[in-house]
Protein backbone atom coordinates (compact mmCIF):
# COMPACT_ATOMS: atom_id res chain seq x y z
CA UNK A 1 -11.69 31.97 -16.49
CA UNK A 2 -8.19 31.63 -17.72
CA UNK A 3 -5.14 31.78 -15.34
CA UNK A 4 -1.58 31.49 -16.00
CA UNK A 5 0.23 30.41 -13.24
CA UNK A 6 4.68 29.16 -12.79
CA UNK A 7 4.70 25.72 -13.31
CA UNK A 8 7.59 25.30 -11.00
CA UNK A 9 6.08 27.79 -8.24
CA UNK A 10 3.18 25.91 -8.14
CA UNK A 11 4.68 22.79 -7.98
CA UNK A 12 6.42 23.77 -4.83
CA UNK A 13 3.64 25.04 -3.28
CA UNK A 14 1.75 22.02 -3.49
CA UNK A 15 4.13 20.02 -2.22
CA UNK A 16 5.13 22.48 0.80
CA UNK A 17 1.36 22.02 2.00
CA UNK A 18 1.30 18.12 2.45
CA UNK A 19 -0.64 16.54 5.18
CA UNK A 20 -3.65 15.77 2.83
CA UNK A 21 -3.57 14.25 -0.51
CA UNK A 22 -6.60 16.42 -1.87
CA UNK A 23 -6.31 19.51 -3.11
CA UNK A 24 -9.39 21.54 -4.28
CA UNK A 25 -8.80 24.62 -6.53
CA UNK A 26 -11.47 26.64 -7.52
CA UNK A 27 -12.23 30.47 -8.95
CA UNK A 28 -12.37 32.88 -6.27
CA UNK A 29 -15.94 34.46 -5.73
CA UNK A 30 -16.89 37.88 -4.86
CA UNK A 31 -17.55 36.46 -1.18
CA UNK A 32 -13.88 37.09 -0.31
CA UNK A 33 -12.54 40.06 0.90
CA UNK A 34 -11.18 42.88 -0.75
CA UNK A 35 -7.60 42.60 0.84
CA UNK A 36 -8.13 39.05 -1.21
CA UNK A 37 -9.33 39.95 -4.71
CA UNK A 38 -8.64 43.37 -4.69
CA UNK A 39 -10.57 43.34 -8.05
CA UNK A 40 -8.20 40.74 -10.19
CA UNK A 41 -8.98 37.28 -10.58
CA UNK A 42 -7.59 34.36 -8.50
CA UNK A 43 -7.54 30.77 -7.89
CA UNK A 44 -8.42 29.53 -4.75
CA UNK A 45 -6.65 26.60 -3.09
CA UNK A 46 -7.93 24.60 0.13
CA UNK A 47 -5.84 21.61 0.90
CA UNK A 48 -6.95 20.31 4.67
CA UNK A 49 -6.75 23.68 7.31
CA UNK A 50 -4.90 25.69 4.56
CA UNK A 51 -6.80 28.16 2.04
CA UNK A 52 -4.92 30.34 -0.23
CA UNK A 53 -5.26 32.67 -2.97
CA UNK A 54 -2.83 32.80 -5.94
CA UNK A 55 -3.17 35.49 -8.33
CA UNK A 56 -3.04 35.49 -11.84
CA UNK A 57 0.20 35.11 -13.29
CA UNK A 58 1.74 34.05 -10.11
CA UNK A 59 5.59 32.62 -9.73
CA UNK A 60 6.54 34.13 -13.24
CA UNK A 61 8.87 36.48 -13.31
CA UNK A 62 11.18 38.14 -16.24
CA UNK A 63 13.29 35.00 -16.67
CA UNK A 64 10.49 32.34 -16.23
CA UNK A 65 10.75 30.36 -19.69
CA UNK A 66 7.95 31.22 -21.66
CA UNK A 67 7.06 27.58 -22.14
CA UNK A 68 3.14 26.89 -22.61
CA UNK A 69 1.49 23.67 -20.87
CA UNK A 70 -2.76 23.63 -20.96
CA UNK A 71 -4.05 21.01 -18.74
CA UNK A 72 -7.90 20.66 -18.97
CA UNK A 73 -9.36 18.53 -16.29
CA UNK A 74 -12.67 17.20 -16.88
CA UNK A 75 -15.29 14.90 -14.77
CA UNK A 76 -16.00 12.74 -18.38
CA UNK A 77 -13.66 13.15 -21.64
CA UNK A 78 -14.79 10.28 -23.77
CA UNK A 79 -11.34 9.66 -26.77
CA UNK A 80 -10.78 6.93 -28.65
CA UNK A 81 -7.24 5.68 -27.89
CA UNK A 82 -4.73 5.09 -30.32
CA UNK A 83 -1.63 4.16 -28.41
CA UNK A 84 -1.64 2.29 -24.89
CA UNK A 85 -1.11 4.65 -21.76
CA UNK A 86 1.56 1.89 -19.88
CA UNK A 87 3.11 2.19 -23.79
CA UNK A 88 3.79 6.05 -23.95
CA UNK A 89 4.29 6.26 -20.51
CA UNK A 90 6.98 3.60 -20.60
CA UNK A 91 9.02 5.47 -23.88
CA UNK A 92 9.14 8.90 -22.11
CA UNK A 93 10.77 7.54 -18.83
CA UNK A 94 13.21 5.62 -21.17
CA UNK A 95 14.19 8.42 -23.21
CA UNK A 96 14.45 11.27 -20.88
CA UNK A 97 17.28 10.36 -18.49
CA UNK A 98 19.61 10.41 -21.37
CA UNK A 99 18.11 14.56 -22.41
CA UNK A 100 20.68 17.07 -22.27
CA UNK A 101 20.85 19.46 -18.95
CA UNK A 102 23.33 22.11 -19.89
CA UNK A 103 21.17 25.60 -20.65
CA UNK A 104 23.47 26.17 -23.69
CA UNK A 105 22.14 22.87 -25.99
CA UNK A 106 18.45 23.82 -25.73
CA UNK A 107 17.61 21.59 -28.66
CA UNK A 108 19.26 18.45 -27.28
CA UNK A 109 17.02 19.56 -23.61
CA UNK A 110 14.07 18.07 -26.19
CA UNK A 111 12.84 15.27 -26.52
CA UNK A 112 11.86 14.37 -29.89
CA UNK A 113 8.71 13.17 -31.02
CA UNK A 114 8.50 11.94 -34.67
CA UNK A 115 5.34 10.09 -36.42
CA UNK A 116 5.70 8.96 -39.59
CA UNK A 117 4.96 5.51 -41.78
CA UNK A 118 3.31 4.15 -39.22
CA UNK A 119 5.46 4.99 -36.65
CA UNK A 120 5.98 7.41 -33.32
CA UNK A 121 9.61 7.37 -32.61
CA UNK A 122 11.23 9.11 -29.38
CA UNK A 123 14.51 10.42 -30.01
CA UNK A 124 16.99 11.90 -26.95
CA UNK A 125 20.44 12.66 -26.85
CA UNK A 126 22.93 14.72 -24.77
CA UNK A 127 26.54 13.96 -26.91
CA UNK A 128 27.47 11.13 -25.28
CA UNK A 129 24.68 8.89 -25.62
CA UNK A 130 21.25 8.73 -27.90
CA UNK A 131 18.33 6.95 -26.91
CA UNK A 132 15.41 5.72 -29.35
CA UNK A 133 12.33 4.57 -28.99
CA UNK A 134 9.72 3.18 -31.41
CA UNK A 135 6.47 2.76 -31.29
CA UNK A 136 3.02 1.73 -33.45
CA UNK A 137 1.16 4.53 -34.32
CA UNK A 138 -1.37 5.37 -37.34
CA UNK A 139 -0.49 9.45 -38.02
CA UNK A 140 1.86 12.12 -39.10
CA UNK A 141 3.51 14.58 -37.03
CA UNK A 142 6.58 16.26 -34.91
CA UNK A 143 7.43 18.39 -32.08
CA UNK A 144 10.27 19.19 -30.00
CA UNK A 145 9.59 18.66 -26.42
CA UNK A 146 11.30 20.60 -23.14
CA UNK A 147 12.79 17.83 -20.53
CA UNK A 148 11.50 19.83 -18.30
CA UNK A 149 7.87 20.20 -19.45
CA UNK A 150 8.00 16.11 -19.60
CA UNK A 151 8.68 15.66 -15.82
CA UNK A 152 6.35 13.30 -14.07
CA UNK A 153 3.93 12.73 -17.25
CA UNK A 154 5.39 8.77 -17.17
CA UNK A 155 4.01 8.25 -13.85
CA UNK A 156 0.42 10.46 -14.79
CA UNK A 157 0.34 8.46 -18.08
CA UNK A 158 0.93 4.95 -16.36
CA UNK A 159 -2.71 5.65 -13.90
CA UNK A 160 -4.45 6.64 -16.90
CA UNK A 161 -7.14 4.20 -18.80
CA UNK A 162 -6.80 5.03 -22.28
CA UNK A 163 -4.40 7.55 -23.85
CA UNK A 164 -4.70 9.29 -27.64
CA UNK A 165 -1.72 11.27 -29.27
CA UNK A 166 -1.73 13.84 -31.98
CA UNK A 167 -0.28 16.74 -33.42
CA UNK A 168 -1.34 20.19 -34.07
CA UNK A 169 -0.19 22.32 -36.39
CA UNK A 170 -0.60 23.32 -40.09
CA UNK A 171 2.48 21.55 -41.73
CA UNK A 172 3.32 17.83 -40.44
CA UNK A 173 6.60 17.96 -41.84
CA UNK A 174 7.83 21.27 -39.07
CA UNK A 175 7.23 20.99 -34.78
CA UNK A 176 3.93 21.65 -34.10
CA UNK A 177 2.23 21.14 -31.05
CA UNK A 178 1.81 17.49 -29.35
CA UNK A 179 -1.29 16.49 -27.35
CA UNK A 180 -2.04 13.72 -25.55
CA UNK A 181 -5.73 13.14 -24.18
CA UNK A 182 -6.50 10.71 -21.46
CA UNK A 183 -9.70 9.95 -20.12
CA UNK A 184 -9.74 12.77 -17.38
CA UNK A 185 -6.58 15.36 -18.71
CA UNK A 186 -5.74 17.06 -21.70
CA UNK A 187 -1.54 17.81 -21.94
CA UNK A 188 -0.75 20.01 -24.87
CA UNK A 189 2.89 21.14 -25.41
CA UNK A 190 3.84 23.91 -27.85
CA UNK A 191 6.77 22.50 -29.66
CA UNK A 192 10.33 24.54 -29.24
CA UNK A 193 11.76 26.12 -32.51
CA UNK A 194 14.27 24.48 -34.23
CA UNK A 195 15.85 21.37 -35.83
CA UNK A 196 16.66 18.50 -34.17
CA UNK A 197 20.31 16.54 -35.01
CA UNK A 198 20.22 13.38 -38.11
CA UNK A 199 20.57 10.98 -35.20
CA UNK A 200 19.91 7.95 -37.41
CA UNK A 201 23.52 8.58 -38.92
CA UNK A 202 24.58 8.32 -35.46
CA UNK A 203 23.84 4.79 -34.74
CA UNK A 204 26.12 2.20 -36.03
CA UNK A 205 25.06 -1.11 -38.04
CA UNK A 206 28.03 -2.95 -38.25
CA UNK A 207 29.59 -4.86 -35.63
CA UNK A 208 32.24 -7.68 -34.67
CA UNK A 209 31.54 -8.35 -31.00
CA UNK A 210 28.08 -8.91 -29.90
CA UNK A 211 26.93 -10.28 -26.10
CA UNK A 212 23.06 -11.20 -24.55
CA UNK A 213 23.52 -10.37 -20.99
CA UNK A 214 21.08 -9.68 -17.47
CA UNK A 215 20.89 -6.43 -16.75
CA UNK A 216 20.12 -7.17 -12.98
CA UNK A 217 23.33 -8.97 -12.91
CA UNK A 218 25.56 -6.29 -14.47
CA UNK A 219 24.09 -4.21 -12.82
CA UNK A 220 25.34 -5.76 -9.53
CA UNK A 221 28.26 -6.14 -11.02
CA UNK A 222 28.81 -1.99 -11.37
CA UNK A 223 27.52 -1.00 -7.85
CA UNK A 224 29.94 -3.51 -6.65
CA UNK A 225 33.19 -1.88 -8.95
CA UNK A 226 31.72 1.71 -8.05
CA UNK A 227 32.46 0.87 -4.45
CA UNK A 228 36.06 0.52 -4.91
CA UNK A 229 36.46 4.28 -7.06
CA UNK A 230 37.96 6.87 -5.94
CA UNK A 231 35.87 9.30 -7.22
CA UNK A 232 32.30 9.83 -8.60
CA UNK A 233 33.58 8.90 -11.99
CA UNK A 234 34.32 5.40 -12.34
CA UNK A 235 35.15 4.26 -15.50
CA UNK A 236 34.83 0.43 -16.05
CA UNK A 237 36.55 -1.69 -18.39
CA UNK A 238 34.77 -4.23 -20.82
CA UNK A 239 36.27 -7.68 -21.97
CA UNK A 240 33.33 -9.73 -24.03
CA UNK A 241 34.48 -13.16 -25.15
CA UNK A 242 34.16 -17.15 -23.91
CA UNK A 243 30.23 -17.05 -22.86
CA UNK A 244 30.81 -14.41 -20.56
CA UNK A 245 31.71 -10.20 -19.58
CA UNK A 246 34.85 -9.43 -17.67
CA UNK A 247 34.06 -6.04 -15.76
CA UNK A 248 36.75 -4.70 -14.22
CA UNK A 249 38.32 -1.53 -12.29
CA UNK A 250 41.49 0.31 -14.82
CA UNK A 251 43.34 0.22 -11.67
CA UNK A 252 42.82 -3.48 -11.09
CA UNK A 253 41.17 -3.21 -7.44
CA UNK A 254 38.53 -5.71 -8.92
CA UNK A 255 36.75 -7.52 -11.12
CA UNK A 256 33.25 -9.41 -12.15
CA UNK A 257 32.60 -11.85 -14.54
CA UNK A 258 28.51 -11.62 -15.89
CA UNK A 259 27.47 -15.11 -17.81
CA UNK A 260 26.75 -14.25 -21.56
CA UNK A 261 25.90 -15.17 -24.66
CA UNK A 262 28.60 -13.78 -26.56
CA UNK A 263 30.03 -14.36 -30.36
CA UNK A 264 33.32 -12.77 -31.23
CA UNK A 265 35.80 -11.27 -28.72
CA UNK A 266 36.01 -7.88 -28.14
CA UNK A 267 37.63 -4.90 -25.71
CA UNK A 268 35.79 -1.61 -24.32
CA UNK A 269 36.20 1.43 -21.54
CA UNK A 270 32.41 2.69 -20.69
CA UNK A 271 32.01 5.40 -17.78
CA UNK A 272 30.44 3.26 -15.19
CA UNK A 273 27.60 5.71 -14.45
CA UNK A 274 26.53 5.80 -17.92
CA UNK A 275 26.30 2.08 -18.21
CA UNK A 276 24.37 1.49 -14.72
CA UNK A 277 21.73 4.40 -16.27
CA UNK A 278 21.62 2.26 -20.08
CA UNK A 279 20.88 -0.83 -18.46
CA UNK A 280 18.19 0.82 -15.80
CA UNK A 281 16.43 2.14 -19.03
CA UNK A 282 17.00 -1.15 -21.16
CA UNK A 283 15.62 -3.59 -18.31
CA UNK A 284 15.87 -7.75 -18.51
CA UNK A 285 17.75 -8.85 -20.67
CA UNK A 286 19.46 -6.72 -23.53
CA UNK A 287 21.65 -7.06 -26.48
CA UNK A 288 25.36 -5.54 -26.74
CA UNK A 289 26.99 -4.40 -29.88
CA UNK A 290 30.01 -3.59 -30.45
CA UNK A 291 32.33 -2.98 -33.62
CA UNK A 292 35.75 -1.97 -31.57
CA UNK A 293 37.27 -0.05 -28.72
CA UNK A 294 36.86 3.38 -30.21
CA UNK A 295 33.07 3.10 -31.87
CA UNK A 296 29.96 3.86 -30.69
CA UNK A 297 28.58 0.65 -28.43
CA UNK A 298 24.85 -0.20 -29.02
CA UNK A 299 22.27 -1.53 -26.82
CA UNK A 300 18.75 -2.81 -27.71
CA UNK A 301 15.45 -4.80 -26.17
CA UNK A 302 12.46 -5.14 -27.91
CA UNK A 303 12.44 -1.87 -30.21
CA UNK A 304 14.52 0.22 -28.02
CA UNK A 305 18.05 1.84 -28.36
CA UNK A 306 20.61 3.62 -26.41
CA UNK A 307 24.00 4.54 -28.15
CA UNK A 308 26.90 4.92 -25.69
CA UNK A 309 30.40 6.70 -26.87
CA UNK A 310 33.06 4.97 -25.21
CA UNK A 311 36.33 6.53 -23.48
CA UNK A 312 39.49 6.35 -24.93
CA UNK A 313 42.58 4.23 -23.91
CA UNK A 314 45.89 3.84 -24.68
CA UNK A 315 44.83 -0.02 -25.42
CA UNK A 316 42.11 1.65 -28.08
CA UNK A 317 44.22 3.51 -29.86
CA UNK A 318 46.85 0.69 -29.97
CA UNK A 319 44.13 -1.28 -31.78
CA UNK A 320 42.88 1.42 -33.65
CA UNK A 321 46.36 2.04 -35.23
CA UNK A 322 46.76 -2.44 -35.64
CA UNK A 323 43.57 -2.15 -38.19
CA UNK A 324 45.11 0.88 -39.97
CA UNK A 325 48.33 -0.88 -40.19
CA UNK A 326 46.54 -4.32 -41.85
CA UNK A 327 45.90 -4.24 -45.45
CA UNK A 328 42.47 -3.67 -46.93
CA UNK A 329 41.08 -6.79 -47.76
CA UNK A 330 40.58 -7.49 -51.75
CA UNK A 331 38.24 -9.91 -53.50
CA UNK A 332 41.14 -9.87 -56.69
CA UNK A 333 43.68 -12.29 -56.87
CA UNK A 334 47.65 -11.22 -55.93
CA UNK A 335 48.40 -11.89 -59.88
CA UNK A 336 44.91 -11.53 -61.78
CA UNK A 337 44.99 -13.64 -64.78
CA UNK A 338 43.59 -11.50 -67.93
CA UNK A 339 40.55 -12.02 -69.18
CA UNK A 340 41.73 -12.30 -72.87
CA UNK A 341 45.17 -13.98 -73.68
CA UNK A 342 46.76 -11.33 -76.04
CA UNK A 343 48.16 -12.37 -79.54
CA UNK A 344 51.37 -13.29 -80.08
CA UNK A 345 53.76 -10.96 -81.38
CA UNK A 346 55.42 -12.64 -84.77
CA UNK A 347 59.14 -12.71 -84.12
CA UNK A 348 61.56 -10.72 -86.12
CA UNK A 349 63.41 -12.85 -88.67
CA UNK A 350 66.77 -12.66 -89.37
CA UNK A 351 68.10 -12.20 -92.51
CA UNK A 352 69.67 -15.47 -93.75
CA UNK A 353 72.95 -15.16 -94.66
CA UNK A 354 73.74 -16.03 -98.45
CA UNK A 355 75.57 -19.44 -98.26
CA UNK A 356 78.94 -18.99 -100.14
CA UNK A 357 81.20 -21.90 -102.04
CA UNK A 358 84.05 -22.80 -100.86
CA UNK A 359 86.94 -21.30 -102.68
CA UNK A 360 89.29 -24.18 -104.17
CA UNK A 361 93.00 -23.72 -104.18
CA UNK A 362 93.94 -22.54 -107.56
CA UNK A 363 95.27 -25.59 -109.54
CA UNK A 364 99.22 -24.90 -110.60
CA UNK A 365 99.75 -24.31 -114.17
């Protein structure tokens, strides 16, 4: 029998009954009462003392998303993995923090899956920062992804044995559905309609500043800083240079210095609770990029990326407007030499004047 039952309703319910971590959920039988069927089909739920009944299409109401999720549970569901559980289950934690959770940017709510060339890549963004993730896989595919439809596969992925991904659908190259089979569950998500942002254009190759920095550390650093804000929003400022990264309050009420490897000297304002959440994702140690005070700032470990936009200063635009006011740089000398010496114009000549005798006095006669 099929059921279709709020996600979100049942969630809660399950929860609410606690006091026993086993939950058996079964068809109801014609051994109920009629006050309990009353003719329609329903699941029934016995967790410890409690027994309930939940009818078919239960908790969904006219402005339930109509979002589709099939989970088959089964006692033996031999696959043949071809991407490691801890793997998968790692990239969807580290992309979804950084999902958008305003109603009105429903395609940046996705995340992104993408396989191609021998790739799965993991794509969120919410317009201040992009996170990417990629991964080995053998297959072609993509789907569009709810946030919401995501939450707590991580931690079901990360118990599981062996995990297998693929895509359903009759073109590769539009969202189709995603499915991934563990050894137990099926999850298949119907993709969302469509197109997701060129977020490759979005991340920035060329640099001046770079650092290798602890995140542990910097991370002690902000929760320290974030103490002595004002407010929620605590911007921090950024000085990389001399092995190590000045982090400091704008208003001066204090500052950390984090050890790092650093090449080039460079300046940025990050909001402080973006940072703490890029360096939570990144983990250990991670590599900072950075081409001035007004670009987009790049982190990276081991195949994974988070783009942060950074807040504008006064002392960004001042340096901003110093490179404008420098002169592009040219490979041509200030006087270029030409490549051919030109012929010689032939000079005019002058007429020579006719030479003329000198006239003799006139002898006397």
């Amino acid at each position: 029998m099929d059921f279709t039952i709020g996600r979100r309703g049942l969630l809660g319910y399950l929860k609410a009954l606690g006091g026993s971590n086993i939950v058996k959920v079964v068809p109801s039988t014609d051994s109920a009462s009629g006050s309990q069927t009353n003719g329609h089909k329903r699941l029934k739920v016995i967790c410890g003392a409690n027994t309930s009944f939940l009818s078919d299409s239960q908790w969904i109401g006219e402005k339930t998303p109509m979002t589709i999720c099939e989970v088959r549970v089964s006692p033996n569901n031999t696959i043949v993995p071809n991407i490691g559980s801890l793997e998968i289950a790692e990239a969807i934690a580290r992309v979804l923090p950084f999902t958008a959770k305003e109603d009105d940017r429903p395609i940046l709510q996705c995340v992104y899956f993408m396989a191609k060339e021998g790739k799965l890549t993991l794509v969120s963004a919410d317009g201040f920062r992009l996170a990417v993730v990629i991964l080995d896989y053998d297959g072609e595919g993509q789907a569009l992804i709810d946030r919401a439809e995501l939450q707590g596969i991580a931690n079901a992925l990360k118990r599981a044995k062996r995990a297998r991904i693929s895509f359903e659908g009759e073109d590769v190259t539009k969202p189709s559905s995603l499915i991934i089979d563990t050894e137990l569950i099926r999850y298949k998500w119907v993709s969302n309609g469509g197109q997701y942002p060129d977020y490759e254009k979005l991340i920035p190759t060329e640099f001046n500043t770079y650092a290798h920095l602890d995140t542990v550390e910097a991370t002690k650093a902000i929760s320290s800083l974030k103490v002595l804000a004002d407010s929620k929003a605590y911007p921090i400022d950024l000085t990389i240079g001399d092995g190590k990264i000045v982090m400091a309050n704008p208003d001066d009420k204090g500052q950390a210095d984090i050890v790092a490897d650093t090449d080039g000297e460079g300046y940025v304002r990050i909001d402080g609770s973006y940072l703490a959440s890029v360096l939570k994702a990144c983990g250990g140690m991670v590599d900072f990029s950075l081409t001035n005070a007004l670009s987009p700032i790049l982190f990276s470990s081991n195949g994974y990326q988070v783009v942060v936009m950074p807040m504008i200063t006064d002392k960004a635009k001042a340096e901003a407007k110093a490179e404008q006011a420098e002169p592009a740089p040219t490979d041509e000398p200030a006087e270029p030499a030409p490549t051919e010496p030109e012929p010689a114009k032939p000079k005019a000549k002058k007429p020579k004047a006719k030479k003329q005798k000198a006239k003799q006095p006139a002898a006397a006669k």
